[in-house]
Protein backbone atom coordinates (compact mmCIF):
# COMPACT_ATOMS: atom_id res chain seq x y z
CA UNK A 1 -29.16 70.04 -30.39
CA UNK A 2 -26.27 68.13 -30.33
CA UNK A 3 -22.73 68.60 -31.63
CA UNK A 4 -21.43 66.38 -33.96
CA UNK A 5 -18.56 65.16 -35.59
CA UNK A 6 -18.15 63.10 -39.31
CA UNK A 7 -15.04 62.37 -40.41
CA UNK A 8 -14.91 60.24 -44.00
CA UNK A 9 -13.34 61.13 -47.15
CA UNK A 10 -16.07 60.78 -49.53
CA UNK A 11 -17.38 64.32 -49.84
CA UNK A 12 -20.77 63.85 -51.56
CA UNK A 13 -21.43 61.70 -48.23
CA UNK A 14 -19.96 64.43 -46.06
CA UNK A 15 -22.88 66.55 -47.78
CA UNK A 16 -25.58 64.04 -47.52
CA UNK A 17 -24.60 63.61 -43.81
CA UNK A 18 -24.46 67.11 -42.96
CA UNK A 19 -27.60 67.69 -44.27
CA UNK A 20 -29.21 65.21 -42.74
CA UNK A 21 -28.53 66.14 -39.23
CA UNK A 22 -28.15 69.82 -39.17
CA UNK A 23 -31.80 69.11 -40.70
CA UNK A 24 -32.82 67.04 -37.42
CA UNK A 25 -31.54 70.43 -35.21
CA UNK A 26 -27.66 69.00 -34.97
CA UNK A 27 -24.58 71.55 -35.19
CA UNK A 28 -22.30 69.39 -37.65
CA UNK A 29 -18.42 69.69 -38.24
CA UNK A 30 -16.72 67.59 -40.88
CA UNK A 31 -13.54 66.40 -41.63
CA UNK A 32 -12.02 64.89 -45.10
CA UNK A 33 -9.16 63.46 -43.65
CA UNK A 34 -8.09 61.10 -40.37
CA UNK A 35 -4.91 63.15 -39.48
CA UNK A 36 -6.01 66.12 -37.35
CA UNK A 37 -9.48 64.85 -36.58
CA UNK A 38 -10.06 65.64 -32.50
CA UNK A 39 -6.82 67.71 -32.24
CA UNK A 40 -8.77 71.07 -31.88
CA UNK A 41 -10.32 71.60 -28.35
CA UNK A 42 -13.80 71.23 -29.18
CA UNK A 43 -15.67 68.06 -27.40
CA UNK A 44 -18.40 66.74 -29.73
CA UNK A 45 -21.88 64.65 -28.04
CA UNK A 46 -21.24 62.40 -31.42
CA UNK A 47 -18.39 61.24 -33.80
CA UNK A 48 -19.55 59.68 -36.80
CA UNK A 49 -16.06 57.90 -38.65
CA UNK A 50 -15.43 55.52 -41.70
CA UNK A 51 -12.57 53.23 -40.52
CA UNK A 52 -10.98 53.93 -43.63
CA UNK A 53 -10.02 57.38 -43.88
CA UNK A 54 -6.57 59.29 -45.03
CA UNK A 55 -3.97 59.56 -42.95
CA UNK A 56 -4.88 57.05 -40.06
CA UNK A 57 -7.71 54.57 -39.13
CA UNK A 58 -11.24 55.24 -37.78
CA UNK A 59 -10.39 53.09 -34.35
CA UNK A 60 -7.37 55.10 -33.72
CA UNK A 61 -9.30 58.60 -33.90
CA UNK A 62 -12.40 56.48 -31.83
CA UNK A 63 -9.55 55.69 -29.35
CA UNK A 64 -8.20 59.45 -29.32
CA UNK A 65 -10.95 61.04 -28.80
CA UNK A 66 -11.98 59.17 -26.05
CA UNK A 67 -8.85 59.00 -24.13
CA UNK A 68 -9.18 63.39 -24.64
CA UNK A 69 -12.32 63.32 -23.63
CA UNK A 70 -13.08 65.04 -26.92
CA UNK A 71 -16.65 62.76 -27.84
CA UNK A 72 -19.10 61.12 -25.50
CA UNK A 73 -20.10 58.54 -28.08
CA UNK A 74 -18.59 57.03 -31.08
CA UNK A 75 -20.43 55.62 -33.86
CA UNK A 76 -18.45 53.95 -37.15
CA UNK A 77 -19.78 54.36 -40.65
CA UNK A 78 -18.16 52.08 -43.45
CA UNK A 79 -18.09 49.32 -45.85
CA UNK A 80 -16.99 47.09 -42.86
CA UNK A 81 -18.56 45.88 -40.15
CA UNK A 82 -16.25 47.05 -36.89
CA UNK A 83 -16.24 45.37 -33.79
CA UNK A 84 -15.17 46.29 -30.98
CA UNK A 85 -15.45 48.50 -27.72
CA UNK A 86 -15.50 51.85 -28.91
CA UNK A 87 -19.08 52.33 -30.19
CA UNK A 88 -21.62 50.96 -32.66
CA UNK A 89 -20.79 49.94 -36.14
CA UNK A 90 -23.19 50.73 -39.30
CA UNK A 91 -22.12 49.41 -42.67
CA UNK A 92 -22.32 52.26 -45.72
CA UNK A 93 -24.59 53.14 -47.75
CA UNK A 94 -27.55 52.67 -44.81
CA UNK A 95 -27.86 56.69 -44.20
CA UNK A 96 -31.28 55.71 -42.38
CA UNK A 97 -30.03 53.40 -39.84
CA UNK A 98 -27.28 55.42 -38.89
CA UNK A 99 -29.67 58.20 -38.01
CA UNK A 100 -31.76 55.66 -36.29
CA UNK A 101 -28.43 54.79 -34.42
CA UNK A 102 -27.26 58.45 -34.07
CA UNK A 103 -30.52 59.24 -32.66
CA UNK A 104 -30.45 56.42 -30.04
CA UNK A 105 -27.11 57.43 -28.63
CA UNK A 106 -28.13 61.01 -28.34
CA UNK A 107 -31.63 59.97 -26.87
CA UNK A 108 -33.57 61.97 -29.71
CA UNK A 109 -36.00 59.11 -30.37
């Protein structure tokens, strides 16, 4: 079981998402907004984050959290395709290949 982290703003997604993986075993936390994402003291296996979210951007969170040492991986979830260092990009709505993804980071497959 892993603990994980989504952070976007659309809350029927949110539900989707949580469902999803607290139905593979996963212990999910959510968050409808970028500003206070990471700022508890909990460290999370997986953060799952649009780019796009209230408040701030998905790579500043990703970048955050990591410097914290509040997630071991980082996975973004959105209508862009994001490049970069932090961690694997999946472009929305493709709820199946971001649990292929997830599940690949977390070695569940």
């Amino acid at each position: 079981m892993a603990r994980i982290l989504i952070a976007d703003s659309d809350k029927a997604l949110l539900q989707e998402l949580t469902q999803r993986f607290e139905g593979l075993g996963h212990c999910v936390t959510t968050a409808g907004r970028g500003a206070g994402v990471h700022n508890d003291s909990e460290v999370y296996d997986l953060t799952i984050i649009d780019f796009e979210l209230d408040g701030c951007t998905g790579d500043y969170i990703a970048k955050t959290a990591r410097r914290r040492g509040r997630t071991r991986h980082v996975v973004f979830f959105s209508k862009y395709t994001v490049y970069g260092k932090l961690g694997p990009s999946v472009v929305k709505p493709d709820v199946d290949e971001l649990v292929r993804v997830a599940a690949a980071l977390l070695g569940d497959h």
